[in-house]
N, C-alpha and C. Protein backbone atom coordinates (compact mmCIF):
# COMPACT_ATOMS: atom_id res chain seq x y z
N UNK A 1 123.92 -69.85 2.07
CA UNK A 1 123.97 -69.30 3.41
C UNK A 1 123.36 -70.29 4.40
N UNK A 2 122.43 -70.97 4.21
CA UNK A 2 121.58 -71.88 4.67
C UNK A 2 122.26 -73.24 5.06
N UNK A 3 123.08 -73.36 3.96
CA UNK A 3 123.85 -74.92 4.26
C UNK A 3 125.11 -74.06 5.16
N UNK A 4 125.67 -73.07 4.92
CA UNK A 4 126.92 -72.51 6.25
C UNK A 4 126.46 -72.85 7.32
N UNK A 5 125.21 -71.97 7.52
CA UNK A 5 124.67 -71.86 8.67
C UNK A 5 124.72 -73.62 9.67
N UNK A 6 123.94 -74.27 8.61
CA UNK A 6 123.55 -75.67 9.30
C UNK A 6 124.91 -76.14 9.38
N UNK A 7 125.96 -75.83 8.95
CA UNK A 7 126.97 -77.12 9.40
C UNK A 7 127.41 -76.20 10.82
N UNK A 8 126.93 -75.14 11.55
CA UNK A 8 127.28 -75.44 12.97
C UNK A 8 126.85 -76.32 14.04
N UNK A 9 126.06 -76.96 13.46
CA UNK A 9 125.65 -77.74 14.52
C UNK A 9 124.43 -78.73 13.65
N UNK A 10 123.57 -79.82 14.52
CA UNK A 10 122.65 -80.47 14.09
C UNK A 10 120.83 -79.26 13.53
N UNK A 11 120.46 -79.89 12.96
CA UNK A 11 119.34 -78.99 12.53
C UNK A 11 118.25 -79.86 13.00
N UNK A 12 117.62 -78.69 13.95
CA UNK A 12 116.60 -79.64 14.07
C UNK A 12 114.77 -79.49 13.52
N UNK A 13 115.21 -78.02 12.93
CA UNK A 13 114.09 -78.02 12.50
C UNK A 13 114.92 -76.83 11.30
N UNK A 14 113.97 -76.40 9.92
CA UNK A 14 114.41 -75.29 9.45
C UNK A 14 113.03 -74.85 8.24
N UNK A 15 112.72 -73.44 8.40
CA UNK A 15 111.63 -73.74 7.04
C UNK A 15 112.16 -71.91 6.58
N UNK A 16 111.63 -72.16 5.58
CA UNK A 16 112.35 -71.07 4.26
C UNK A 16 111.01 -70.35 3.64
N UNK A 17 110.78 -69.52 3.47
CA UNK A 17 109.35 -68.68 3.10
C UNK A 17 109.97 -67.57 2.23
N UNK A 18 109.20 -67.14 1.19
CA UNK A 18 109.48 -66.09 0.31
C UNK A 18 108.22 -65.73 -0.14
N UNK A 19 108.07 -64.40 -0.65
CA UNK A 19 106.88 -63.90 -0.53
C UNK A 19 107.58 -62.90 -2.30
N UNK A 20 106.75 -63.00 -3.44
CA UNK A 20 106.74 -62.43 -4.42
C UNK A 20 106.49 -61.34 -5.04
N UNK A 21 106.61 -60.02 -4.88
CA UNK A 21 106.46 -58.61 -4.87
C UNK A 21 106.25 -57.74 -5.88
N UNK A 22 106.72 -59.00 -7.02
CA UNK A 22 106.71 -58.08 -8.70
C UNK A 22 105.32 -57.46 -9.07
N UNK A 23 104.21 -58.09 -8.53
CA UNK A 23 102.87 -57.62 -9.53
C UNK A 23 102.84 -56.07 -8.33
N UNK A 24 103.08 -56.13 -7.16
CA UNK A 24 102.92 -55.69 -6.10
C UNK A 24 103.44 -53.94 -6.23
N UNK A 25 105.22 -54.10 -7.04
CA UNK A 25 105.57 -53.15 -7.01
C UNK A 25 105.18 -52.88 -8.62
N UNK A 26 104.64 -53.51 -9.78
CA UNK A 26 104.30 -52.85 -10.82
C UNK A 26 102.97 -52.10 -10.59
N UNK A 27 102.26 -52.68 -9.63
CA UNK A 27 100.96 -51.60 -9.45
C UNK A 27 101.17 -50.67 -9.03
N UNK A 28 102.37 -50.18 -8.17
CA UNK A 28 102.78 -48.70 -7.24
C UNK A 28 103.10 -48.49 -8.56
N UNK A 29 103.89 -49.17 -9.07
CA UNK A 29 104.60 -47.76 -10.30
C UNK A 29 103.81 -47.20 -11.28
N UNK A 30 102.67 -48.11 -11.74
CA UNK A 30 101.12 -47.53 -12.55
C UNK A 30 100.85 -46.73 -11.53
N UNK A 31 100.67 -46.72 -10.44
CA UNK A 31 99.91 -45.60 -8.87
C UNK A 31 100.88 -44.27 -9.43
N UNK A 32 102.06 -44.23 -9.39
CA UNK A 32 103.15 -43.37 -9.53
C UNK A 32 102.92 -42.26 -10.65
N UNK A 33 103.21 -43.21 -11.59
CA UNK A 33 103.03 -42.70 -12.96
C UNK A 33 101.68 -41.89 -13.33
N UNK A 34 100.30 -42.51 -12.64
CA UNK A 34 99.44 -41.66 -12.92
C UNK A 34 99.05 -40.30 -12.04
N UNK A 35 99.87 -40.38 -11.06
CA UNK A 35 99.41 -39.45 -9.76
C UNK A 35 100.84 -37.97 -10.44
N UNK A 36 101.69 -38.84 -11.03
CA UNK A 36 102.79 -37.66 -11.86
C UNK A 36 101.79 -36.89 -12.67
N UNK A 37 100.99 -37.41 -13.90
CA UNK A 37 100.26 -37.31 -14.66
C UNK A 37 99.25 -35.96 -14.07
N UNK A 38 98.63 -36.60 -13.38
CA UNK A 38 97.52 -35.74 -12.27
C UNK A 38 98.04 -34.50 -11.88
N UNK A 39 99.49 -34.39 -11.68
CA UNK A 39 100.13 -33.60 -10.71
C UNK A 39 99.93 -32.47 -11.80
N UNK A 40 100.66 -32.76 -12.82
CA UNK A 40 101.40 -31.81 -13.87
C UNK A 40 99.86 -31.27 -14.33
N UNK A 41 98.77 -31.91 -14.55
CA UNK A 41 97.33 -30.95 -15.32
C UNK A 41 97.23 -30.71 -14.03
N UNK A 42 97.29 -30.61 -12.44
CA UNK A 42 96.97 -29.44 -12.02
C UNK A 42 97.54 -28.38 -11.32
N UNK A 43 99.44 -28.72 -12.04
CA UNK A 43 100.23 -27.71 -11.93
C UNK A 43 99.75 -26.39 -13.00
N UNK A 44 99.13 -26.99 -14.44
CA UNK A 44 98.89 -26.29 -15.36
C UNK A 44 97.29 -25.50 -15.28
N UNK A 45 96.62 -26.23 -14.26
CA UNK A 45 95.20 -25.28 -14.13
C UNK A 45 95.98 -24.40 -12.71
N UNK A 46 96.98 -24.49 -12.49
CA UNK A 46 96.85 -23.54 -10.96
C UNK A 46 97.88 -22.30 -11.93
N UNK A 47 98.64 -22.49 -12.97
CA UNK A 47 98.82 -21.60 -13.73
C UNK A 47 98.25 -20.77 -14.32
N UNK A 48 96.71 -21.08 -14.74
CA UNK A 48 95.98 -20.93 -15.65
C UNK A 48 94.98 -19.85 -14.53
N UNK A 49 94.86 -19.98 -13.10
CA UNK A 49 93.41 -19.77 -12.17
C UNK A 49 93.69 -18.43 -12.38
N UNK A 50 93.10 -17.81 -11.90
CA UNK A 50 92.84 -16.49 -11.89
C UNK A 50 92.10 -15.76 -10.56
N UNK A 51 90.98 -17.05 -10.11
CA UNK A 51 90.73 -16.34 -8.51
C UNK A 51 91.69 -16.94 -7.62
N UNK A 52 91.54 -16.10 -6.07
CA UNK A 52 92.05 -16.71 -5.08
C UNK A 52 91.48 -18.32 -4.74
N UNK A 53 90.22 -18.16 -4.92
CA UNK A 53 89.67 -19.47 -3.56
C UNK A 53 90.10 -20.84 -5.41
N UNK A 54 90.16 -20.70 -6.68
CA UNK A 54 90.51 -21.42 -7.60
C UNK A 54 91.80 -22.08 -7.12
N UNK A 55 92.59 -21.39 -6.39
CA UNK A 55 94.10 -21.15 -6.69
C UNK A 55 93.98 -22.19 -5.10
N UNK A 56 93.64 -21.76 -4.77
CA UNK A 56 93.78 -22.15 -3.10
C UNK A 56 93.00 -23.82 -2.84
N UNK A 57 92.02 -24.16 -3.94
CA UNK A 57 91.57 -25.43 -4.11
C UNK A 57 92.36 -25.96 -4.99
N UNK A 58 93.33 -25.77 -5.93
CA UNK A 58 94.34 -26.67 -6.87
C UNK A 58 95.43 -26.70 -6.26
N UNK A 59 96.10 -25.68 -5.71
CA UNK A 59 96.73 -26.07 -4.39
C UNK A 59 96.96 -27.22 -3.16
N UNK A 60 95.70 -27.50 -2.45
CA UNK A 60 95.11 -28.13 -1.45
C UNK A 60 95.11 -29.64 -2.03
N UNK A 61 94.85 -29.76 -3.52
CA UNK A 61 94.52 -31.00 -4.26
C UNK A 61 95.91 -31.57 -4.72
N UNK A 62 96.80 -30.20 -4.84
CA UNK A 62 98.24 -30.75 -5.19
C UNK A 62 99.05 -31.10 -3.71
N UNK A 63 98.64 -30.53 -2.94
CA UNK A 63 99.37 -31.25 -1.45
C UNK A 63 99.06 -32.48 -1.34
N UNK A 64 97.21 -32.56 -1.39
CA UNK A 64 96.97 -34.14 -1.67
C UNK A 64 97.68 -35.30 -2.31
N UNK A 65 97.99 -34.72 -3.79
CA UNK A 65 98.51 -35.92 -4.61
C UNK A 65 99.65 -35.88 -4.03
N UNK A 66 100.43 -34.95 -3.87
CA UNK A 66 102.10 -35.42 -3.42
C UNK A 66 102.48 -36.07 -2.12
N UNK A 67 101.35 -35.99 -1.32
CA UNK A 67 101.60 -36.67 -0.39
C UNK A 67 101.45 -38.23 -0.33
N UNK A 68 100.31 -38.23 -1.34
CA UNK A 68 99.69 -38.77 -1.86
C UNK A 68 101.38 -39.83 -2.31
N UNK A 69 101.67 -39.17 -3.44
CA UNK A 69 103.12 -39.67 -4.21
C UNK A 69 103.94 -39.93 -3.50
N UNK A 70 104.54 -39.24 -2.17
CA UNK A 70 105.55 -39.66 -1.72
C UNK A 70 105.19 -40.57 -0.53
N UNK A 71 103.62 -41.14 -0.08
CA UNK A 71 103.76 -42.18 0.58
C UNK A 71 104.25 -43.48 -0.13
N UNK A 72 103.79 -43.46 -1.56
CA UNK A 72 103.85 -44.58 -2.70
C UNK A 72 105.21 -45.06 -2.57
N UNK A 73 106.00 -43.80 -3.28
CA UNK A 73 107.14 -43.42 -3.44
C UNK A 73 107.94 -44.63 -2.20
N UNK A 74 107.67 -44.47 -1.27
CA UNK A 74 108.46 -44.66 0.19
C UNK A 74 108.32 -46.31 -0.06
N UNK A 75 106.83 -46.60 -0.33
CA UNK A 75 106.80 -47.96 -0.20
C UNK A 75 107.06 -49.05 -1.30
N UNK A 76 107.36 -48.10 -2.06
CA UNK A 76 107.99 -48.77 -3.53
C UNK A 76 109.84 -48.80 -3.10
N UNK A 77 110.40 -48.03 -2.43
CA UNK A 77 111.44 -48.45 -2.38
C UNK A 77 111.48 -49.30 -1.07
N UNK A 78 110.67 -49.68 -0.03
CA UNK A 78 111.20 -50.40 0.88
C UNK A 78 110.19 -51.69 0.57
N UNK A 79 109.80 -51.78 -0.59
CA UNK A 79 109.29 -53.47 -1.52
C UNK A 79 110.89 -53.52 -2.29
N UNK A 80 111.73 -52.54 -2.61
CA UNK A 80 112.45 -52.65 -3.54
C UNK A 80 113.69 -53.39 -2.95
N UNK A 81 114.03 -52.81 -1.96
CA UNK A 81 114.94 -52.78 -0.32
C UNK A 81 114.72 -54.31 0.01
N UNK A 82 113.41 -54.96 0.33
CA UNK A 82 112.80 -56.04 0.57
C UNK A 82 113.17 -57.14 -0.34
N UNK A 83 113.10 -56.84 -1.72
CA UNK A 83 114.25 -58.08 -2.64
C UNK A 83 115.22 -58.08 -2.50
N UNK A 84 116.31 -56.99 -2.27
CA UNK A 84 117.47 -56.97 -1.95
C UNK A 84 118.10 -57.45 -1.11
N UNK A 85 117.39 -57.87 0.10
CA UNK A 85 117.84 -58.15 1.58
C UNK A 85 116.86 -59.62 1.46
N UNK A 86 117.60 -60.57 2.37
CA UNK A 86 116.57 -61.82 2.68
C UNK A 86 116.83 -61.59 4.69
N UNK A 87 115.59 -61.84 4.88
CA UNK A 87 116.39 -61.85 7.05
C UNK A 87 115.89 -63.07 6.62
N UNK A 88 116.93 -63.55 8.18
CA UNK A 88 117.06 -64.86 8.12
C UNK A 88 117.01 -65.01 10.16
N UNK A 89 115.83 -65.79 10.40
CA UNK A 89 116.18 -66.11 12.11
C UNK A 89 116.59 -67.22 12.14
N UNK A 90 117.71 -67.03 13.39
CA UNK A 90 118.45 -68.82 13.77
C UNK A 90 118.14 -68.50 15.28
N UNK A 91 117.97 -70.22 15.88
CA UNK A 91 117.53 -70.39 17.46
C UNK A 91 118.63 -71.52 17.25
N UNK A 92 119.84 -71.19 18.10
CA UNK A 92 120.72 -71.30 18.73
C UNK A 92 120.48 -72.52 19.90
N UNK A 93 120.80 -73.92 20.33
CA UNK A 93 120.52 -74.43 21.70
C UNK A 93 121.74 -75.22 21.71
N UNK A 94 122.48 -74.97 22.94
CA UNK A 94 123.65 -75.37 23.23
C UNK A 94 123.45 -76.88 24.04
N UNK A 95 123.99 -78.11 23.42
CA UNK A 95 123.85 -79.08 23.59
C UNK A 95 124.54 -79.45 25.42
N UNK A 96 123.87 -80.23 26.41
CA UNK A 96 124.31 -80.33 27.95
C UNK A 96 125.14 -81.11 27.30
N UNK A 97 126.70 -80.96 28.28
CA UNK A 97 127.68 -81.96 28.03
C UNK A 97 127.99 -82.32 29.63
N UNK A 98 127.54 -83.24 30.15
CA UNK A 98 127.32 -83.82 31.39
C UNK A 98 129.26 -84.23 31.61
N UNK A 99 129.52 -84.12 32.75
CA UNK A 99 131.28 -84.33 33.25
C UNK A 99 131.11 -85.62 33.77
N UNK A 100 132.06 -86.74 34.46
CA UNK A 100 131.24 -87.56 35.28
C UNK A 100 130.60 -87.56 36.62
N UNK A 101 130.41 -86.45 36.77
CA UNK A 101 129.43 -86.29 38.30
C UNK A 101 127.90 -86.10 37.67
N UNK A 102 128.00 -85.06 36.44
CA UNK A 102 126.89 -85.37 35.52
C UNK A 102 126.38 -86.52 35.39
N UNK A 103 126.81 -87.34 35.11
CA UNK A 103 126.23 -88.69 34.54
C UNK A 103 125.97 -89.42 35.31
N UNK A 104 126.89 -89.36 36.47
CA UNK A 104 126.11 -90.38 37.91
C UNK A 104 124.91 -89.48 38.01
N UNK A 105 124.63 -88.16 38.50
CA UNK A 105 123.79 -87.47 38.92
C UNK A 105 122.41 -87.64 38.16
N UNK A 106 122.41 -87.72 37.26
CA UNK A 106 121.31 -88.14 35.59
C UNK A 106 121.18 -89.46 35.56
N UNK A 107 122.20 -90.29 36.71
CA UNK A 107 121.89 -91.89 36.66
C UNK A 107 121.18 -91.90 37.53
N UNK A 108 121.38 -91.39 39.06
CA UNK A 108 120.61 -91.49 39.26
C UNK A 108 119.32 -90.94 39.91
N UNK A 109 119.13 -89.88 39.22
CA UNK A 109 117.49 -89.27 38.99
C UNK A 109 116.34 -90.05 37.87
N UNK A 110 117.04 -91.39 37.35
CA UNK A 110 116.43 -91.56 36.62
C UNK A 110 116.14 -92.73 37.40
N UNK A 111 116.73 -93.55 38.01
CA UNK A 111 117.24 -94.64 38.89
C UNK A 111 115.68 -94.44 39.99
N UNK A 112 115.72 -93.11 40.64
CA UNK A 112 114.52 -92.73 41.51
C UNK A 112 113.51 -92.52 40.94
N UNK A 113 113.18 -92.15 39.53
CA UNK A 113 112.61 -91.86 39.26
C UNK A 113 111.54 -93.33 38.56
N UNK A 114 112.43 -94.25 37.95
CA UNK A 114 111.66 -95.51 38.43
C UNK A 114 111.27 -96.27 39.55
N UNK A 115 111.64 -95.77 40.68
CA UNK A 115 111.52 -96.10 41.92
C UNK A 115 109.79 -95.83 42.07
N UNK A 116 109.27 -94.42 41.90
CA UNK A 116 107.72 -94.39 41.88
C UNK A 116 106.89 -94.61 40.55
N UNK A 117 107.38 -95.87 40.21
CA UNK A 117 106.48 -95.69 38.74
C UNK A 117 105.61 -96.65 39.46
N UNK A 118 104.24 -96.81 39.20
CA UNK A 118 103.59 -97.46 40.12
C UNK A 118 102.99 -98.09 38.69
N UNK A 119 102.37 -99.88 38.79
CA UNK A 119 102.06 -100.60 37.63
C UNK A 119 100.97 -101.20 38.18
C-alpha cells in the first residue's frame, strides 16, 4: 500500500510505526476468564442466600463484575479491531507549476531581492 501510495508523486518524508498488542490482549482474556469465574460462584451464593440485605449485596457485586466484564469485553475487541485495520495519514502538497509570466515574475523577485543584500 505504501509503495502505491508513493508512486503518486515524490516522497518527501515517510515513517511507519506499529505498536504490538498480543501480551496486551492475552491479559484481558486472563481479566475475562477470571471475572466469568467470579461471576458464576456468585451467581451460585445469590442462589443459595436466604436474607434480603445477603441477596441485595451479591447482587450489587454481580452488577460490579459485569460491568466490570463488559468494559473488558469492549476493549478486547477494539485491540482486536486495531490488528485488523492499519490507518495510514498522507500530506498531500501540490507542486507550483509557474506559466511564463511565472517565471519572469520569480525572476524577478529574486533579481530585487539581490538588489538589498548588503556585504
Amino acid at each position: 500500500m505504501v509503495k502505491q501510495l508513493s508512486s503518486l508523486g515524490d516522497v518527501t518524508s515517510k515513517s511507519l510505526h506499529s505498536e504490538d498488542v498480543t501480551e496486551e490482549i492475552i491479559d484481558i482474556e486472563a481479566k475475562i476468564t477470571n471475572l466469568s469465574a467470579l461471576r458464576v460462584k456468585f451467581i451460585t451464593l445469590l442462589n443459595q442466600a436466604t436474607e434480603v440485605s445477603d441477596i441485595l449485596k451479591i447482587e450489587k457485586e454481580l452488577n460490579r463484575i459485569q460491568t466490570e466484564l463488559d468494559s473488558i469485553e469492549a476493549r478486547r475487541k477494539t485491540l482486536k479491531n486495531q490488528v485488523a485495520f492499519s490507518k495510514i495519514n498522507i500530506a498531500l502538497n501540490q507542486e507550483t507549476i509557474y506559466g511564463p509570466l511565472g517565471y519572469l515574475g520569480k525572476g524577478f523577485i529574486w533579481v530585487v531581492g539581490k538588489l538589498f543584500v548588503i556585504k
